[in-house]
Protein backbone atom coordinates (compact mmCIF):
# COMPACT_ATOMS: atom_id res chain seq x y z
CA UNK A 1 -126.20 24.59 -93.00
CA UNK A 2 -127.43 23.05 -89.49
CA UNK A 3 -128.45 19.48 -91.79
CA UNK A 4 -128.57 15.89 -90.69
CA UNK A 5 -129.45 13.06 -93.27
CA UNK A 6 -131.30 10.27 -92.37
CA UNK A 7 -131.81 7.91 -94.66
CA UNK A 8 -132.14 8.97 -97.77
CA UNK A 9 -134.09 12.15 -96.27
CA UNK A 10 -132.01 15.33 -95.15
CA UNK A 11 -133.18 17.71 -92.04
CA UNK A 12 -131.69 21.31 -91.82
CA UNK A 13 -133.37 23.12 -88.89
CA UNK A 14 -134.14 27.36 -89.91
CA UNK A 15 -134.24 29.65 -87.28
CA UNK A 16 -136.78 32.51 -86.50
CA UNK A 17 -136.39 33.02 -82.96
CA UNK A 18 -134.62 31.53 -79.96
CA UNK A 19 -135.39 33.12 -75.79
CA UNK A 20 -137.55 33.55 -73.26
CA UNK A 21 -141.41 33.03 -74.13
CA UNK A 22 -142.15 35.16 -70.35
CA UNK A 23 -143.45 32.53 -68.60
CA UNK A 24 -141.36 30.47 -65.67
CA UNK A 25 -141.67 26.78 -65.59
CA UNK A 26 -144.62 26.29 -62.95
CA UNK A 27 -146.78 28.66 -65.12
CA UNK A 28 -145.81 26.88 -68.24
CA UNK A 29 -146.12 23.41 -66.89
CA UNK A 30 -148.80 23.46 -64.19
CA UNK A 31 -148.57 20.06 -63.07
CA UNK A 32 -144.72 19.48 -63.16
CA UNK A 33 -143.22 19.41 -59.64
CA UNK A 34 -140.84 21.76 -58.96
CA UNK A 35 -138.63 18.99 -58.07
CA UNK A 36 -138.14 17.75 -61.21
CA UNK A 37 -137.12 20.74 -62.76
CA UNK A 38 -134.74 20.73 -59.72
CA UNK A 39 -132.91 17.89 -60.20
CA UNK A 40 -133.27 18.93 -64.44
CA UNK A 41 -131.52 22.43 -63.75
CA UNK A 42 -127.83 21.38 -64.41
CA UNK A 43 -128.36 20.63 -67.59
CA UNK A 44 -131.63 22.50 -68.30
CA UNK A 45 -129.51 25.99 -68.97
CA UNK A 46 -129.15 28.15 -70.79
CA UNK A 47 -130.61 26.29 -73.86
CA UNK A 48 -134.36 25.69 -72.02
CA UNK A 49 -134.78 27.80 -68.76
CA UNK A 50 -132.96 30.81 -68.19
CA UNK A 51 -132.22 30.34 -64.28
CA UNK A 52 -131.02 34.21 -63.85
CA UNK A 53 -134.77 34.91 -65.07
CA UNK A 54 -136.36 31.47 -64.30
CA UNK A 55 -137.94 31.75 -67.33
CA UNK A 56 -138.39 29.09 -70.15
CA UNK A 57 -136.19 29.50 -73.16
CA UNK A 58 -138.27 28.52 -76.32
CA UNK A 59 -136.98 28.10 -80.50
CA UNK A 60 -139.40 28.66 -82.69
CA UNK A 61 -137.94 26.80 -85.74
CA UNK A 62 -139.07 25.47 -88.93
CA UNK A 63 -137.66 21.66 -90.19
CA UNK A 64 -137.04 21.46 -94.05
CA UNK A 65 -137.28 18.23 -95.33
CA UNK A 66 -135.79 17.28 -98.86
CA UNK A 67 -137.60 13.45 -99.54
CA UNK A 68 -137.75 12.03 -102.75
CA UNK A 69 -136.97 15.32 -104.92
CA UNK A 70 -139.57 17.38 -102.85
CA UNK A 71 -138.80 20.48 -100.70
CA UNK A 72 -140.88 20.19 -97.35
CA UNK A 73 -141.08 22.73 -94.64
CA UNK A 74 -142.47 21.43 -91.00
CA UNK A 75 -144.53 24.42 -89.54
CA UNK A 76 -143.72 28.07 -90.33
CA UNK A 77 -143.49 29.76 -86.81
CA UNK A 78 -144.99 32.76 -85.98
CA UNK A 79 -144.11 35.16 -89.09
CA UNK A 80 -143.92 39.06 -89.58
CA UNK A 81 -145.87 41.80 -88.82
CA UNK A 82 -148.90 39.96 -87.47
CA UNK A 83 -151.20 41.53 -84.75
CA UNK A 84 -151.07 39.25 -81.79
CA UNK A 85 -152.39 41.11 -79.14
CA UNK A 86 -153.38 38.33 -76.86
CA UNK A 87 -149.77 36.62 -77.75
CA UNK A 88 -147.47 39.73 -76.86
CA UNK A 89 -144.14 38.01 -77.55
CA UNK A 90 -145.14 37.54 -80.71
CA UNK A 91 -146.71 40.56 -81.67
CA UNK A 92 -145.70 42.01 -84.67
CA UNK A 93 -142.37 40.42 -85.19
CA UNK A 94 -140.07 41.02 -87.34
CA UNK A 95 -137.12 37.97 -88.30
CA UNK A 96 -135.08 37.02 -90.71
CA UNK A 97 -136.66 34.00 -91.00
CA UNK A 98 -136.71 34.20 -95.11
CA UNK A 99 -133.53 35.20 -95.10
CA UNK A 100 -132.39 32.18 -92.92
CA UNK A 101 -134.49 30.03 -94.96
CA UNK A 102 -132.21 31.26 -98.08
CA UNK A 103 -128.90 30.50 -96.45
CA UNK A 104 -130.16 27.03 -96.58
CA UNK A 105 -130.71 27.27 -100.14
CA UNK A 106 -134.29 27.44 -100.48
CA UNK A 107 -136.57 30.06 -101.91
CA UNK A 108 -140.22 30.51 -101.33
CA UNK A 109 -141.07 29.38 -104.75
CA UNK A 110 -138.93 26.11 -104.20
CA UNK A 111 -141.36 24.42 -101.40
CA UNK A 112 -143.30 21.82 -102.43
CA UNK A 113 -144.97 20.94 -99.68
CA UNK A 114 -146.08 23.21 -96.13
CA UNK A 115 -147.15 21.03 -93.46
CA UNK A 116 -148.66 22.20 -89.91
CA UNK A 117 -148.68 20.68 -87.39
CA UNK A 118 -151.36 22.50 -85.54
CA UNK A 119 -152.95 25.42 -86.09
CA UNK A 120 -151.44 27.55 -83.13
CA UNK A 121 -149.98 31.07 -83.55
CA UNK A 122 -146.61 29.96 -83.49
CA UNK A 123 -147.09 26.88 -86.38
CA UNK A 124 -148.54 29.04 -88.88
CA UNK A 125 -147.11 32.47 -89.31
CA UNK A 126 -145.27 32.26 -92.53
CA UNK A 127 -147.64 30.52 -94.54
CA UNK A 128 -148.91 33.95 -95.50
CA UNK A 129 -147.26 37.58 -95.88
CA UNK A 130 -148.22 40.82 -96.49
CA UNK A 131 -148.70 41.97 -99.90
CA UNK A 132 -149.60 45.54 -99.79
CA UNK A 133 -152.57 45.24 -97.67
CA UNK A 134 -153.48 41.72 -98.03
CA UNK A 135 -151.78 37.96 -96.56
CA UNK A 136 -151.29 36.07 -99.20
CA UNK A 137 -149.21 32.96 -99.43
CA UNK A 138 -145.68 32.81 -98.91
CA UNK A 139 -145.11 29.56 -101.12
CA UNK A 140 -146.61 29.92 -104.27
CA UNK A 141 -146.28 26.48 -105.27
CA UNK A 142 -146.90 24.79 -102.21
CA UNK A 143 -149.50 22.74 -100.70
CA UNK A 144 -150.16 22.88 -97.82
CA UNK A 145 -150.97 19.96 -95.39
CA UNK A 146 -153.34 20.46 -92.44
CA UNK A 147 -155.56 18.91 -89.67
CA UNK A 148 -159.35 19.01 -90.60
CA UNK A 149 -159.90 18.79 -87.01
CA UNK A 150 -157.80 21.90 -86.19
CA UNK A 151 -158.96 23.67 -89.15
CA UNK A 152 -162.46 23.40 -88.29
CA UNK A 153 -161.68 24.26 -84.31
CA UNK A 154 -160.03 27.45 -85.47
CA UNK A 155 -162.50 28.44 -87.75
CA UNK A 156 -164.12 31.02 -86.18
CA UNK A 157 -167.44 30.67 -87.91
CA UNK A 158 -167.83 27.28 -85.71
CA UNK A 159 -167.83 29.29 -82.56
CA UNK A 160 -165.33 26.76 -80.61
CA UNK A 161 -164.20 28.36 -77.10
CA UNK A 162 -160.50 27.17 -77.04
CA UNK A 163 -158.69 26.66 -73.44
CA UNK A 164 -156.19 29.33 -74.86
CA UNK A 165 -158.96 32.15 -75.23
CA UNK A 166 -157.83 34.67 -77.50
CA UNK A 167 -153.86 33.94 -77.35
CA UNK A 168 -154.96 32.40 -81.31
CA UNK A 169 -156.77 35.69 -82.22
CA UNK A 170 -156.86 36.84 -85.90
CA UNK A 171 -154.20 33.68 -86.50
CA UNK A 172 -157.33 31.75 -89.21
CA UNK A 173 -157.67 35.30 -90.33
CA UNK A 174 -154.43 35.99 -91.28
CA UNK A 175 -152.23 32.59 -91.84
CA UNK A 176 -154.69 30.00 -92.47
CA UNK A 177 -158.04 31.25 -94.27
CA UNK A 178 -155.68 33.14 -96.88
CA UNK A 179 -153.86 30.09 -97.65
CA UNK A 180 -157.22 28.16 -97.76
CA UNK A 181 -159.20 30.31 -100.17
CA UNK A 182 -156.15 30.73 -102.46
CA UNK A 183 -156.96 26.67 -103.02
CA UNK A 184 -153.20 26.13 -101.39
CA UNK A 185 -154.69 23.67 -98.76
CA UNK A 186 -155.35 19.73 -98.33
CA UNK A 187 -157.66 19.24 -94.99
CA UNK A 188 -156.63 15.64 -94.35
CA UNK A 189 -158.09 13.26 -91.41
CA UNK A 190 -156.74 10.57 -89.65
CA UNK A 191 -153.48 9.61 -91.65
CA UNK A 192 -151.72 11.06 -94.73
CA UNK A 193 -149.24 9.63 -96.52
CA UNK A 194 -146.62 11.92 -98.44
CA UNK A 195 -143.97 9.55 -99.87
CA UNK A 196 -142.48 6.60 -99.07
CA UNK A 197 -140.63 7.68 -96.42
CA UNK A 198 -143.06 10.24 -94.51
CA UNK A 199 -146.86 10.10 -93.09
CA UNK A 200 -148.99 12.16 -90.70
CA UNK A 201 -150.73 10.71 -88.34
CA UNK A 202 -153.21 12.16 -85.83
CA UNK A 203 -151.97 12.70 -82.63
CA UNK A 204 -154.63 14.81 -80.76
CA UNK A 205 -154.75 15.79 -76.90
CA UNK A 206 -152.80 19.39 -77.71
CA UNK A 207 -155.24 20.56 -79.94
CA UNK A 208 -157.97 18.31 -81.69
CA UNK A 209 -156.25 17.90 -84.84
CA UNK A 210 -152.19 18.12 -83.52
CA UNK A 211 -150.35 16.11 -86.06
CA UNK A 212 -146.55 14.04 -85.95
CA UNK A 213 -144.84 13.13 -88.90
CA UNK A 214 -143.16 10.18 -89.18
CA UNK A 215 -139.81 9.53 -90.94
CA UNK A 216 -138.83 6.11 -91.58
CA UNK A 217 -136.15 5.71 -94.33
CA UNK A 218 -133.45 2.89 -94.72
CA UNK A 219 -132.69 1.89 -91.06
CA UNK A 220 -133.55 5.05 -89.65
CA UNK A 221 -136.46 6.75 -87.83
CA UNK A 222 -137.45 10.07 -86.22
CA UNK A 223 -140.87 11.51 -85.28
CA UNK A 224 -141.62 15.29 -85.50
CA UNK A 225 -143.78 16.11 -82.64
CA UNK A 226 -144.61 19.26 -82.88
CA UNK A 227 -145.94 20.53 -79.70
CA UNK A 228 -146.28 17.17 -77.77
CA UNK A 229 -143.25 18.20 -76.49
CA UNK A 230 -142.22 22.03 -75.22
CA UNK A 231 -139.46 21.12 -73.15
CA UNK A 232 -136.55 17.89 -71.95
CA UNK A 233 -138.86 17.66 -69.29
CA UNK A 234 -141.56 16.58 -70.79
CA UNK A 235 -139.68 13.24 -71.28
CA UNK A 236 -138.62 12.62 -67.85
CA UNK A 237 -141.78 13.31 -66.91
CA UNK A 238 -144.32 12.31 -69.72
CA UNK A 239 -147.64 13.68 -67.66
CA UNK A 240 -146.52 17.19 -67.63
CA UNK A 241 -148.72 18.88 -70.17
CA UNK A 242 -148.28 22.40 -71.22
CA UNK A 243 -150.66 25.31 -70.03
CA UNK A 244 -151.78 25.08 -73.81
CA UNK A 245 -153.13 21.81 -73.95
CA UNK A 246 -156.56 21.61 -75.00
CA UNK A 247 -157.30 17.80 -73.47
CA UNK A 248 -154.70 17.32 -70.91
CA UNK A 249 -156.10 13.76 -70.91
CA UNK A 250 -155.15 13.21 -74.53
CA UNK A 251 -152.30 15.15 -74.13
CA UNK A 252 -150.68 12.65 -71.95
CA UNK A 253 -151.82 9.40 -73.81
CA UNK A 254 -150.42 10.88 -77.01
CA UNK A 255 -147.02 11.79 -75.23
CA UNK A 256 -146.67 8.61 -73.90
CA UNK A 257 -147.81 6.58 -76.96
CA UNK A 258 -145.26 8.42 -79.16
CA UNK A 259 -142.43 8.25 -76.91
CA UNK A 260 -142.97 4.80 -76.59
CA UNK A 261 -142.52 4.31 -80.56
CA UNK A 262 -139.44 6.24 -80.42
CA UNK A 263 -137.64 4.26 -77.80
CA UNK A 264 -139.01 0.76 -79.27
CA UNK A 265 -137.81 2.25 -82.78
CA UNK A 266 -134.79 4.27 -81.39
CA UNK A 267 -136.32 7.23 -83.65
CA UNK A 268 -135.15 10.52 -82.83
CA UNK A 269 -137.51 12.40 -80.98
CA UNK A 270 -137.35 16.14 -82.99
CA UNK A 271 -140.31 18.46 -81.34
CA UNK A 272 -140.69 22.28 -82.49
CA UNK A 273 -139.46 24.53 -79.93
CA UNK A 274 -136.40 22.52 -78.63
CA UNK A 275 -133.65 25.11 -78.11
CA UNK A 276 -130.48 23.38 -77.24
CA UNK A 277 -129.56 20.27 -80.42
CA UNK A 278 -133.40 20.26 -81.12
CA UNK A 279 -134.36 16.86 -80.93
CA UNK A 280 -133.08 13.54 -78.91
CA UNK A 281 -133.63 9.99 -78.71
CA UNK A 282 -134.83 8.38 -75.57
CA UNK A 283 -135.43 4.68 -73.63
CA UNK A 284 -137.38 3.57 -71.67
CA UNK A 285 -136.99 4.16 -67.84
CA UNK A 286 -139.47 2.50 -66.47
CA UNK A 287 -142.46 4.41 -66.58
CA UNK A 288 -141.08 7.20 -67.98
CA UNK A 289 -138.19 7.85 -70.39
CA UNK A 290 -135.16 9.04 -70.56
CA UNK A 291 -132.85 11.55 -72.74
CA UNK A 292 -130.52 8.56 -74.62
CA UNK A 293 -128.65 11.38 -76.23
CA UNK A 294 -129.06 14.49 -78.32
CA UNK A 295 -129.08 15.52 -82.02
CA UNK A 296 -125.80 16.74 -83.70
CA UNK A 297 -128.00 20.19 -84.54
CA UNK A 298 -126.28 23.39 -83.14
CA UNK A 299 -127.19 25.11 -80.76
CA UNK A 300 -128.21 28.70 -81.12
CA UNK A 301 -126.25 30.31 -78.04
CA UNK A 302 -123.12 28.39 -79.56
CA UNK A 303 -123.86 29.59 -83.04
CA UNK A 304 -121.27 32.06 -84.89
């Protein structure tokens, strides 16, 4: 198992998919300079930008948390056999994602607790598969924890007209409603606090209800991100906001504001679609920040 314990709280990262997502870094990051990605590129490949391609390499991953005798997964990717025809590299996939989730021990019937992030396409795939002709949920038992604010932005009965368009089309439909009317859910606002060693806290700017997760157990701390961060770059340079972020303005005071934790708190930094070790701790360099060094997680190109 890819695991690192912190505290008394252990991490294993589960794979579903690791490569391009088609889109190069100026398209992905519209307000990043291409010179920072310049001076980046030695140490940007292969695990984040394919330079052959000079496209951006993306994991989509899920984090499963064992706290306090509880088995916690951190988003569930982008799942199988779901029509995404606005999201083409994610249409219809097919992973071993169960299967992965199994090598780490874990059964769908042995979470305890689903939490999303955000309510994108690739945060909420598995919380539902196919039954025969209907999505039902993937983990029985579970509940699952997410945004209000994203939840009722996705809805489509609200009539919301997201930045991303239709890239999140039939995603409530399928992954989210199913889970919802099933009575799996807990909508929670503002701050939620799971055990003694983990609590969500809003972090809006990607989407109105984007979420991080704090860990603090014994001496140690980590914050799980989600998609405040898509890339390394995103430290270095702490105003480049994704193509994807709903209020860029946000998006950069929330960056900022939870980078600054982590270096004040030397927490590692563990976002959701870090290829590479996943997840780093940074400092401050003046201001902006700095990769201090990287997670013991393998990565997937160095994988057996």
């Amino acid at each position: 198992m890819d695991q690192i314990e912190l505290g008394n709280i252990s991490i294993t990262r589960v794979w579903e998919y690791f490569g391009s997502v088609e889109m190069t870094p100026d398209t992905f990051f519209p307000d990043s300079p291409k010179e920072v990605w310049d001076e980046a590129a030695p140490w940007l490949a292969p695990h984040f930008v394919d330079h052959e391609t000079n496209v951006v390499n993306s994991a989509i991953q899920t984090w499963l948390l064992r706290s306090e005798g509880r088995t916690i997964l951190v988003d569930t990717g982008v799942g199988n056999h779901k029509d995404r025809p606005y999201s083409p590299v994610w249409n219809r996939l097919e992973t071993g994602f169960l299967a992965n989730l199994a090598r780490a021990g874990v059964t769908p019937e042995d979470v305890d607790i689903v939490i999303n992030t955000h309510l994108h396409v690739d945060h909420v795939g598995w919380n539902t598969y196919l039954d025969g002709r209907r999505w039902v949920p993937t983990f029985p038992r579970a509940t699952y924890l997410m945004p209000k604010d994203d939840f009722d932005f996705w809805n489509p009965e609200n009539d919301h007209k997201p930045l991303l368009g239709r890239g999140n089309q039939n995603v409530f439909e399928d992954s989210v409603a199913p889970v919802h009317q099933a009575g799996r859910t807990l909508l929670w606002e503002n701050s939620h606090r799971i055990d003694a060693g983990l609590r969500l806290d809003a972090a809006p700017g990607h989407t109105p209800g984007s979420s991080v997760l704090t860990l603090t157990s014994g001496t140690d701390r980590a914050v799980f991100v989600g998609d405040m961060l898509h890339n390394p770059v995103q430290i270095i340079q702490p105003d480049a906001n994704s193509c994807f972020c709903e209020d860029p303005a946000g998006a950069r005071a929330t960056r900022r504001k939870v980078l600054g934790w982590a270096a004040d708190n030397n927490a590692l930094v563990i976002p959701a679609h870090l290829g590479g070790h996943g997840a780093a701790e940074v400092v401050r360099e003046g201001d902006r920040f700095a990769i201090k060094g990287w997670a013991p997680f393998t990565p997937y190109t160095e994988q057996a």
